[in-house]
C-alpha atoms as a PDB file:
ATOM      1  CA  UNK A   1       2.403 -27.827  11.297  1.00  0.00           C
ATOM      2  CA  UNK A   2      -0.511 -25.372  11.138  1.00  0.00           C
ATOM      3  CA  UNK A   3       1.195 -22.727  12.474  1.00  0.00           C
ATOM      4  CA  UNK A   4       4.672 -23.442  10.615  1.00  0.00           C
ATOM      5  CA  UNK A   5       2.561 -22.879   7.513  1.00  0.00           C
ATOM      6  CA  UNK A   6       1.248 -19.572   8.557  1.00  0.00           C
ATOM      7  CA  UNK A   7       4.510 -18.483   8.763  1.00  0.00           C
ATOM      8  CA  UNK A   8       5.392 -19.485   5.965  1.00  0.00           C
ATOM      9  CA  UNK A   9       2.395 -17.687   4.281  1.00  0.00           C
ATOM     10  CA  UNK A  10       2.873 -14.408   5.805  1.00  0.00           C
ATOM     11  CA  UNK A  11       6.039 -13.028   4.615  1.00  0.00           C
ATOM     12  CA  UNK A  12       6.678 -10.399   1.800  1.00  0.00           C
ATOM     13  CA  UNK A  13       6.711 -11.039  -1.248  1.00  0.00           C
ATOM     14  CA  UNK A  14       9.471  -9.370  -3.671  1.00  0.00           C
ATOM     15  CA  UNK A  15       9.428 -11.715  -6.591  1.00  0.00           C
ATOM     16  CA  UNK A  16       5.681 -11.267  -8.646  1.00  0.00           C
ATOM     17  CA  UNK A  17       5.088 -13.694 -11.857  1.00  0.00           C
ATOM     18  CA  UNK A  18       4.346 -11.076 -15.112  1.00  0.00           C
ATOM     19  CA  UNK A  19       0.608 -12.283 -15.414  1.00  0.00           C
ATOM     20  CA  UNK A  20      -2.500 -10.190 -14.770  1.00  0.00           C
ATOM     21  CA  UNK A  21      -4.337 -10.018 -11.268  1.00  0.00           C
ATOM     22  CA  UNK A  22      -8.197 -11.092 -11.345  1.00  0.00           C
ATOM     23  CA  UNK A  23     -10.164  -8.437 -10.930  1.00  0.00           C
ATOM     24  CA  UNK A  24     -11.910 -10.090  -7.866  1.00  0.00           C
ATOM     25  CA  UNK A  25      -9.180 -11.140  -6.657  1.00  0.00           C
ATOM     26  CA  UNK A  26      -8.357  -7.035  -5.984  1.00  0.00           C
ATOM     27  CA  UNK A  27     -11.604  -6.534  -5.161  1.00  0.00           C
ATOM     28  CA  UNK A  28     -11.693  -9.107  -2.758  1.00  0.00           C
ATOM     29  CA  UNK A  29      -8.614  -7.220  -1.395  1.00  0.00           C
ATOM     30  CA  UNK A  30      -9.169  -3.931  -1.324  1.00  0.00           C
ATOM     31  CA  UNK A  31     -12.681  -5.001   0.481  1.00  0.00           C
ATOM     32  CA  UNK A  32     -11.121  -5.249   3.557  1.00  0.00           C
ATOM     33  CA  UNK A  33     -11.380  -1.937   4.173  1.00  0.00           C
ATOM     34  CA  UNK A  34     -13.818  -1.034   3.188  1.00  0.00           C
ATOM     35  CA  UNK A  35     -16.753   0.258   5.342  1.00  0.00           C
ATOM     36  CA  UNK A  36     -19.697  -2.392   6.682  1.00  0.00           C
ATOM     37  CA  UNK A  37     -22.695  -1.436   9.360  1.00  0.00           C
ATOM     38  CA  UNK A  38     -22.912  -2.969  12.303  1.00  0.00           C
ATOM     39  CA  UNK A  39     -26.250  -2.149  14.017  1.00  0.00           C
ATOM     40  CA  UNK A  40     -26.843   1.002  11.853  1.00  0.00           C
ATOM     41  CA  UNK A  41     -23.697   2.398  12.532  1.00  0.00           C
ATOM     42  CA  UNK A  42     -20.523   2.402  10.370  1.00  0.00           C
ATOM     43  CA  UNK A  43     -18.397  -0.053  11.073  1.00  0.00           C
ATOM     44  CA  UNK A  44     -14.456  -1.163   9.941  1.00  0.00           C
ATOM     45  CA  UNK A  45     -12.564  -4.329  10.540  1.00  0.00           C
ATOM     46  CA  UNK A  46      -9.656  -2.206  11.491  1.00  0.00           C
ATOM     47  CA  UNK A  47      -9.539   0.442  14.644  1.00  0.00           C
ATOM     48  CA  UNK A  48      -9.023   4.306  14.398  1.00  0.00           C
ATOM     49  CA  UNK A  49      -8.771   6.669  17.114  1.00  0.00           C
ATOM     50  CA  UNK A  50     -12.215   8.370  17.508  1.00  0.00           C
ATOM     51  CA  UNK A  51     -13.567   6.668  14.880  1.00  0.00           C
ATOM     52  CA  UNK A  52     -12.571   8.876  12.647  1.00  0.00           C
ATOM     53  CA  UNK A  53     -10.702   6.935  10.310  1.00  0.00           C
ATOM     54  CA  UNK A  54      -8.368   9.188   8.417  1.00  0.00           C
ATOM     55  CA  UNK A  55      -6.381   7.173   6.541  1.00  0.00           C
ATOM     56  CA  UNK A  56      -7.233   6.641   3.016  1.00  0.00           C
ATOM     57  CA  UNK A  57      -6.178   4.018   0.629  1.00  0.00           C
ATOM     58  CA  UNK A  58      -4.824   5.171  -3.477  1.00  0.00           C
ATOM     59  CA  UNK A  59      -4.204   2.660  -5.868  1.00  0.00           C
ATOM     60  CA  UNK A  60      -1.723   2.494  -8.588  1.00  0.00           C
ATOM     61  CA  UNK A  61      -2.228  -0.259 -11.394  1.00  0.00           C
ATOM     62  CA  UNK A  62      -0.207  -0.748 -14.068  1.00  0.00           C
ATOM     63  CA  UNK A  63      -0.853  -1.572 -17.747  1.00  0.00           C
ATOM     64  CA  UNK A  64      -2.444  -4.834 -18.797  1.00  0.00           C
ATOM     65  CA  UNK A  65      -1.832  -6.158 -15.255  1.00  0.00           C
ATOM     66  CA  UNK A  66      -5.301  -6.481 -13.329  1.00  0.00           C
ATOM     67  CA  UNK A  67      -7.831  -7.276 -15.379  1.00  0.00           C
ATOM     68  CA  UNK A  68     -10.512  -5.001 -16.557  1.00  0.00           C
ATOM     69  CA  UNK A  69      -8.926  -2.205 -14.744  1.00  0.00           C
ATOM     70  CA  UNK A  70      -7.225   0.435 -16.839  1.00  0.00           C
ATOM     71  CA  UNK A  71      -3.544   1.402 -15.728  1.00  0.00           C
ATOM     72  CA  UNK A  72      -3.643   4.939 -13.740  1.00  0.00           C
ATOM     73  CA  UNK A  73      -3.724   5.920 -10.319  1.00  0.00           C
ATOM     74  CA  UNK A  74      -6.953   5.193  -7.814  1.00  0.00           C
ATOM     75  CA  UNK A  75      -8.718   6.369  -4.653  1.00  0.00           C
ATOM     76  CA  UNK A  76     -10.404   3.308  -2.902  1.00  0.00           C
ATOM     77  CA  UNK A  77     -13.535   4.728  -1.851  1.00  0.00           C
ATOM     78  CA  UNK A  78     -15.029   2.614   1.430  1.00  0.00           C
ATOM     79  CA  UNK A  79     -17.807   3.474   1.436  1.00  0.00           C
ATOM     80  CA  UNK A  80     -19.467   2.566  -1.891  1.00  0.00           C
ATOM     81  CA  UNK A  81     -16.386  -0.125  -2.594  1.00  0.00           C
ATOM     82  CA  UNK A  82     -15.115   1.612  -6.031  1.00  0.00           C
ATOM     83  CA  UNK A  83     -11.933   2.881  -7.196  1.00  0.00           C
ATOM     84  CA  UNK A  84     -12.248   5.991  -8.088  1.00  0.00           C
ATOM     85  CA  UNK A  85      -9.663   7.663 -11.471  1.00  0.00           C
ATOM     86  CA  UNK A  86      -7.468  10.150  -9.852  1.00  0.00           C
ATOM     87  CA  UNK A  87      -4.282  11.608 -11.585  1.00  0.00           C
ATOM     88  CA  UNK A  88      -5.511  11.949 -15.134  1.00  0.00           C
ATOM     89  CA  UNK A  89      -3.003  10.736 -17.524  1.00  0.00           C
ATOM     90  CA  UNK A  90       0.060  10.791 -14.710  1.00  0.00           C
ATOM     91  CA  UNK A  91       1.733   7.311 -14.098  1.00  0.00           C
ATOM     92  CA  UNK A  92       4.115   6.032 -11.354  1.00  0.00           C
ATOM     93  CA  UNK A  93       7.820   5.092 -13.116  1.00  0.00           C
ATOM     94  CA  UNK A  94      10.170   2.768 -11.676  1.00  0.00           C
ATOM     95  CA  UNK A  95      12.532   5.935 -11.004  1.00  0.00           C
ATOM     96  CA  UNK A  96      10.049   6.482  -8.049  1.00  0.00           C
ATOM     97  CA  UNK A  97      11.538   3.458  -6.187  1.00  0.00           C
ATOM     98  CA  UNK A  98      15.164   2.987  -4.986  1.00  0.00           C
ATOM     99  CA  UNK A  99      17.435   1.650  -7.422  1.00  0.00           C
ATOM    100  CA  UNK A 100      18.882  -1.324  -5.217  1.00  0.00           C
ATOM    101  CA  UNK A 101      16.110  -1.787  -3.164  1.00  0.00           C
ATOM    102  CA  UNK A 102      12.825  -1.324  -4.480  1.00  0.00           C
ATOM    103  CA  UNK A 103      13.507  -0.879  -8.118  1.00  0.00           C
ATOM    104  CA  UNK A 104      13.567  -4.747  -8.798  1.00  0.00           C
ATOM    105  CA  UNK A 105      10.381  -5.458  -6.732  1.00  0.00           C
ATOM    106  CA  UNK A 106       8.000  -2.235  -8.517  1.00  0.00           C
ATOM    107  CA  UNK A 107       9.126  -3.737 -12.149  1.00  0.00           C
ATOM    108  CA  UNK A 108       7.825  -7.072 -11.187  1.00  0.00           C
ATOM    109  CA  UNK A 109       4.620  -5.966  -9.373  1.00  0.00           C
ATOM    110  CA  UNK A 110       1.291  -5.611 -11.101  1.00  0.00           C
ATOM    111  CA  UNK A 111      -0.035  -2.579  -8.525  1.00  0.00           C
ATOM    112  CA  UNK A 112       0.748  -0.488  -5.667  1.00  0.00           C
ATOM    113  CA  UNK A 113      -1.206   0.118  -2.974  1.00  0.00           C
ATOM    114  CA  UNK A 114      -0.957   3.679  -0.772  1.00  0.00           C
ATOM    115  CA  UNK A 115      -1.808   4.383   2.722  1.00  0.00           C
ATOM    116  CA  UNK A 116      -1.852   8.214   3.375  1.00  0.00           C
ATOM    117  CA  UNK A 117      -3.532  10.260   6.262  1.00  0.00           C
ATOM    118  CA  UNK A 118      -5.725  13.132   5.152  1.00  0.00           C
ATOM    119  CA  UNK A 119      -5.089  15.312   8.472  1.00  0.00           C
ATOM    120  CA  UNK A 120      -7.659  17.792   8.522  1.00  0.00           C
ATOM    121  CA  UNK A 121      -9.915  14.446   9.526  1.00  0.00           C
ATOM    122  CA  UNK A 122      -7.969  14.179  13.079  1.00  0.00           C
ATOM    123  CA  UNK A 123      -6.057  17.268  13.704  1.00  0.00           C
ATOM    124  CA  UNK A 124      -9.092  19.512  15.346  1.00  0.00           C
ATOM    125  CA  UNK A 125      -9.340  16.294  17.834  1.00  0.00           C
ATOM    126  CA  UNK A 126      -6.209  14.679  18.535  1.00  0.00           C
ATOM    127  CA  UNK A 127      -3.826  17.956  17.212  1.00  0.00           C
ATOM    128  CA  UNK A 128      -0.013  17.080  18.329  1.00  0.00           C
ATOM    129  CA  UNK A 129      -0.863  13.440  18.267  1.00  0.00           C
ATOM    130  CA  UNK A 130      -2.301  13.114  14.709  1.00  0.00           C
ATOM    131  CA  UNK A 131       0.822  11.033  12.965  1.00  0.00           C
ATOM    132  CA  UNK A 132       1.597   9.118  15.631  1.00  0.00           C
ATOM    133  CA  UNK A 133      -2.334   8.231  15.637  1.00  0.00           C
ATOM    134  CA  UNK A 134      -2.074   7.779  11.480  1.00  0.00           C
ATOM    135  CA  UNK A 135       0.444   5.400  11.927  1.00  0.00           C
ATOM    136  CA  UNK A 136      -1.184   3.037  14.094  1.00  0.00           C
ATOM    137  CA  UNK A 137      -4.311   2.948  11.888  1.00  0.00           C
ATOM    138  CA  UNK A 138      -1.972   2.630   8.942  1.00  0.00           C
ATOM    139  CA  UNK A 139      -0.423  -0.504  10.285  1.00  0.00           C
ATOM    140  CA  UNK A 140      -3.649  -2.235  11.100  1.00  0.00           C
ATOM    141  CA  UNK A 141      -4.756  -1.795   7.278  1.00  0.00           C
ATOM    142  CA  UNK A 142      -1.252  -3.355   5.871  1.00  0.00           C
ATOM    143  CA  UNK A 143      -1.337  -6.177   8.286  1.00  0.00           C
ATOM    144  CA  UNK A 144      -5.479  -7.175   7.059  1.00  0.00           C
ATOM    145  CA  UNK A 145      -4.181  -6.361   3.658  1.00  0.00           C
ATOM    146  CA  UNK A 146      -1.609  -8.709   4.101  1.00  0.00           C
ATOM    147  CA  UNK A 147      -3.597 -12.030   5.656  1.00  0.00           C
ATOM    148  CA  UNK A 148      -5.903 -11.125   2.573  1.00  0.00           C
ATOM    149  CA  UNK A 149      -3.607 -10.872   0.278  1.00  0.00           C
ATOM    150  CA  UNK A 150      -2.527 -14.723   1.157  1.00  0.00           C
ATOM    151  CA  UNK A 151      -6.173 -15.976   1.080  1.00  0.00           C
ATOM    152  CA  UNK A 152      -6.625 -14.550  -2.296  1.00  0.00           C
ATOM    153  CA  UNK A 153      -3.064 -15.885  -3.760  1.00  0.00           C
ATOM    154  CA  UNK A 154      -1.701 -12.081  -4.066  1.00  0.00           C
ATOM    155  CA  UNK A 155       1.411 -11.230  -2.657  1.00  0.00           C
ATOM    156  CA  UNK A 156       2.277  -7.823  -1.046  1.00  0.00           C
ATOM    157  CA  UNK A 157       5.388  -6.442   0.147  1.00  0.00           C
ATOM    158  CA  UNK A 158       6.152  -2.924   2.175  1.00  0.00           C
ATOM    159  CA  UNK A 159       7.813  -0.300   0.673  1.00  0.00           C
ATOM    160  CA  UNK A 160      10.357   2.407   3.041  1.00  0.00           C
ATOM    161  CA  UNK A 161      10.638   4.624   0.583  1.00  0.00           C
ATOM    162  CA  UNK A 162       9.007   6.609  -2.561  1.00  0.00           C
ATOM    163  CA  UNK A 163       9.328   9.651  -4.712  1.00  0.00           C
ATOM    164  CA  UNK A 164       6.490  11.903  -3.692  1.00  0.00           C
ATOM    165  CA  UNK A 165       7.448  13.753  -6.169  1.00  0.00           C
ATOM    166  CA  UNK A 166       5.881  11.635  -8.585  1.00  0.00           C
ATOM    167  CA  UNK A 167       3.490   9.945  -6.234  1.00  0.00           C
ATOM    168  CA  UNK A 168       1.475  13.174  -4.908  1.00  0.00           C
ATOM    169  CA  UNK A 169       0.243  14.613  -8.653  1.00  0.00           C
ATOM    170  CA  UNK A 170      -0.609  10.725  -9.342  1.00  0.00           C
ATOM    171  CA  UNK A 171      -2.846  10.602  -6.078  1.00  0.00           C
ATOM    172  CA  UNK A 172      -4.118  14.163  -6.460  1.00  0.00           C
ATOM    173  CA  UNK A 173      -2.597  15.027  -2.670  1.00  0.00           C
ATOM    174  CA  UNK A 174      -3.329  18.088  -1.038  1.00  0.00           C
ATOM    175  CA  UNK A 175      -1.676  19.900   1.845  1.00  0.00           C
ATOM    176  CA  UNK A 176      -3.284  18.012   4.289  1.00  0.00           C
ATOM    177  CA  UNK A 177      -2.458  14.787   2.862  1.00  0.00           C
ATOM    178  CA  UNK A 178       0.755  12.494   4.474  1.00  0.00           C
ATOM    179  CA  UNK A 179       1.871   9.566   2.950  1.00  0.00           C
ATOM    180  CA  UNK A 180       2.122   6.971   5.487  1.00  0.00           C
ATOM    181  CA  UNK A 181       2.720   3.828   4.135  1.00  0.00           C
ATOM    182  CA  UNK A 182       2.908   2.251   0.511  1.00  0.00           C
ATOM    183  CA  UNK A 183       3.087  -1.788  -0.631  1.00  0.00           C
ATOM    184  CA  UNK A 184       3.675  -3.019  -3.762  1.00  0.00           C
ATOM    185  CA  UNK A 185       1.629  -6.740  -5.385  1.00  0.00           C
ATOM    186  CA  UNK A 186       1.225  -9.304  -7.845  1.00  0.00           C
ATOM    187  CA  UNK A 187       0.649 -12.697  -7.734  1.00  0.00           C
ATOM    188  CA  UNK A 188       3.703 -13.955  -6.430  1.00  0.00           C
ATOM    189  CA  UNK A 189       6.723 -16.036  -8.652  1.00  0.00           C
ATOM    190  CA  UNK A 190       7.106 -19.965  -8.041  1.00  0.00           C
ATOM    191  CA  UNK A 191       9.677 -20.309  -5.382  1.00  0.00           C
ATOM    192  CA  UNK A 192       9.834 -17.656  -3.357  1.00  0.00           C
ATOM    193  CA  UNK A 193      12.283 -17.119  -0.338  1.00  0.00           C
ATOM    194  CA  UNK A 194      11.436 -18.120   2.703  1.00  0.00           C
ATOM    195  CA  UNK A 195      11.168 -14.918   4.497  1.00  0.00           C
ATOM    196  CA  UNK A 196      11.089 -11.307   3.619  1.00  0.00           C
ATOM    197  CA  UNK A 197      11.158  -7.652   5.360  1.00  0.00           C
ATOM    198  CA  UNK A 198       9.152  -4.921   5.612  1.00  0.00           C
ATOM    199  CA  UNK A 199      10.953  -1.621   5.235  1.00  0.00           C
ATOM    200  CA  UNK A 200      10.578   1.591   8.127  1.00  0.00           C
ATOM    201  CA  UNK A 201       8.761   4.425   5.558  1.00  0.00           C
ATOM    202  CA  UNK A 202      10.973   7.529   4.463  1.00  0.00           C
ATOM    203  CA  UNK A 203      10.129   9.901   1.540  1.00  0.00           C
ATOM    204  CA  UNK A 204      12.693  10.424  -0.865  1.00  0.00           C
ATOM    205  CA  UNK A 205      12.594  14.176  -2.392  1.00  0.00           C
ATOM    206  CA  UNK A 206      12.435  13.974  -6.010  1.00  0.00           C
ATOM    207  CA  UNK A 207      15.649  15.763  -6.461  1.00  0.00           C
ATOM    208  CA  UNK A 208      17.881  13.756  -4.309  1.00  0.00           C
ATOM    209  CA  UNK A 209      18.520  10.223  -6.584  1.00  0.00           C
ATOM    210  CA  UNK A 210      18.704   6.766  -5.015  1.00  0.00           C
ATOM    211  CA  UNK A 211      22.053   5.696  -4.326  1.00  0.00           C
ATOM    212  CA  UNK A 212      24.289   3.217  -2.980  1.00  0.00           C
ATOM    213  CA  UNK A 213      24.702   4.824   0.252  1.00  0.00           C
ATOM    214  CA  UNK A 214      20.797   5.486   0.627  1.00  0.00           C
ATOM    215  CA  UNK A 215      20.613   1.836  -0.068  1.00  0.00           C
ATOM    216  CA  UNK A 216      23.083   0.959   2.645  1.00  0.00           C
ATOM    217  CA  UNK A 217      21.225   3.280   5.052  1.00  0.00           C
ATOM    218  CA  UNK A 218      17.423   2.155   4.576  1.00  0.00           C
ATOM    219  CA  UNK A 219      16.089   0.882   8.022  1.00  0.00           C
ATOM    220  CA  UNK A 220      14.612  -2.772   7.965  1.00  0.00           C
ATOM    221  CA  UNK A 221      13.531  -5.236  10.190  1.00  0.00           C
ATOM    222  CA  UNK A 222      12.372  -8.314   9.786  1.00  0.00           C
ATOM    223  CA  UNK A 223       9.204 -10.288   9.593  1.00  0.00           C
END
């Protein structure tokens, strides 16, 4: 029965009530990755290679829907455990997001969360191999963000695709910057579905719209 419920817990969420998150509640999130000691040394609960943890976490919130954080876009700094303003006066529409898909799910959501590999932090070591390397990392962060996310009754869901047209002057992304993953959460609706999916990440270029057949084409599996 223990088990059957962890299942139960651990799958996406794509329907979130329209009341505001608790500010600890993020907090107690986002904290997750943030950075610990261990000894005197730095220390994650999440591996990189090298230990040279590239892959940063951005944070879009919403107006009026996590308390006593303004709406705007966010880097999640580790190591003192802030958000800090990026973006300026940019914000994320729901244009960003599929129009079949994903659409529904952003409207809902209070926030959304961004995984994206600054590559001049792993290129000099690991060169050729840096994505692949990203991507790993990347999906260790979305899975504790996940477990989290159900101890602190959020609800996240993974996106598999985004405008980064809109996303990368939000985030303030340079060159070197790859967006590698992105979720969107809330507190979830009463009755949810029993399971959900996590969608495979593609960019979608700002000038090609979301359609019915890039709906029909958009790689899932499921969780």
């Amino acid at each position: 029965a223990g088990l059957d419920a962890r299942f139960a817990a651990q799958r996406s969420v794509r329907h979130f009530s329209p009341g505001a998150v608790g500010a600890q509640a993020l907090a107690d999130l986002l904290a997750v990755l943030s950075q610990g000691e261990v000894d005197g040394q730095p220390k994650f609960l999440y591996p990189s290679a090298g230990g040279l943890y590239p892959v940063q976490a951005y944070l879009f919130v919403k107006p009026e829907r996590v308390d006593g954080v303004a709406a705007g876009g966010y880097y999640y700094d580790p190591r003192q455990h802030r958000l800090v303003a990026v973006g300026g006066q940019r914000t994320l529409g729901a244009d960003a997001y599929d129009y079949f898909v994903n659409r529904p799910i952003f409207e809902q959501a209070a926030f959304a969360l961004f995984l994206v590999a600054e590559l001049a932090a792993i290129q000099p070591l690991y060169g050729a191999q840096s994505m692949d390397l990203c991507h790993i990392e990347a999906g260790a962060m979305a899975q504790l963000l996940a477990s989290t996310a159900v101890e602190r009754q959020l609800g996240l869901c993974g996106i598999g695709s985004v405008d980064l047209g809109q996303v990368a002057p939000l985030l303030e992304l340079g060159p070197s910057h790859r967006l590698v993953y992105s979720m969107l959460g809330g507190i979830p609706a009463p009755g949810q579905a029993a399971s959900g999916q996590v969608e495979v990440f593609t960019s979608r270029p700002q000038s090609v719209p979301a359609d019915a057949n890039e709906s029909a084409e958009m790689e899932e599996f499921k969780v």
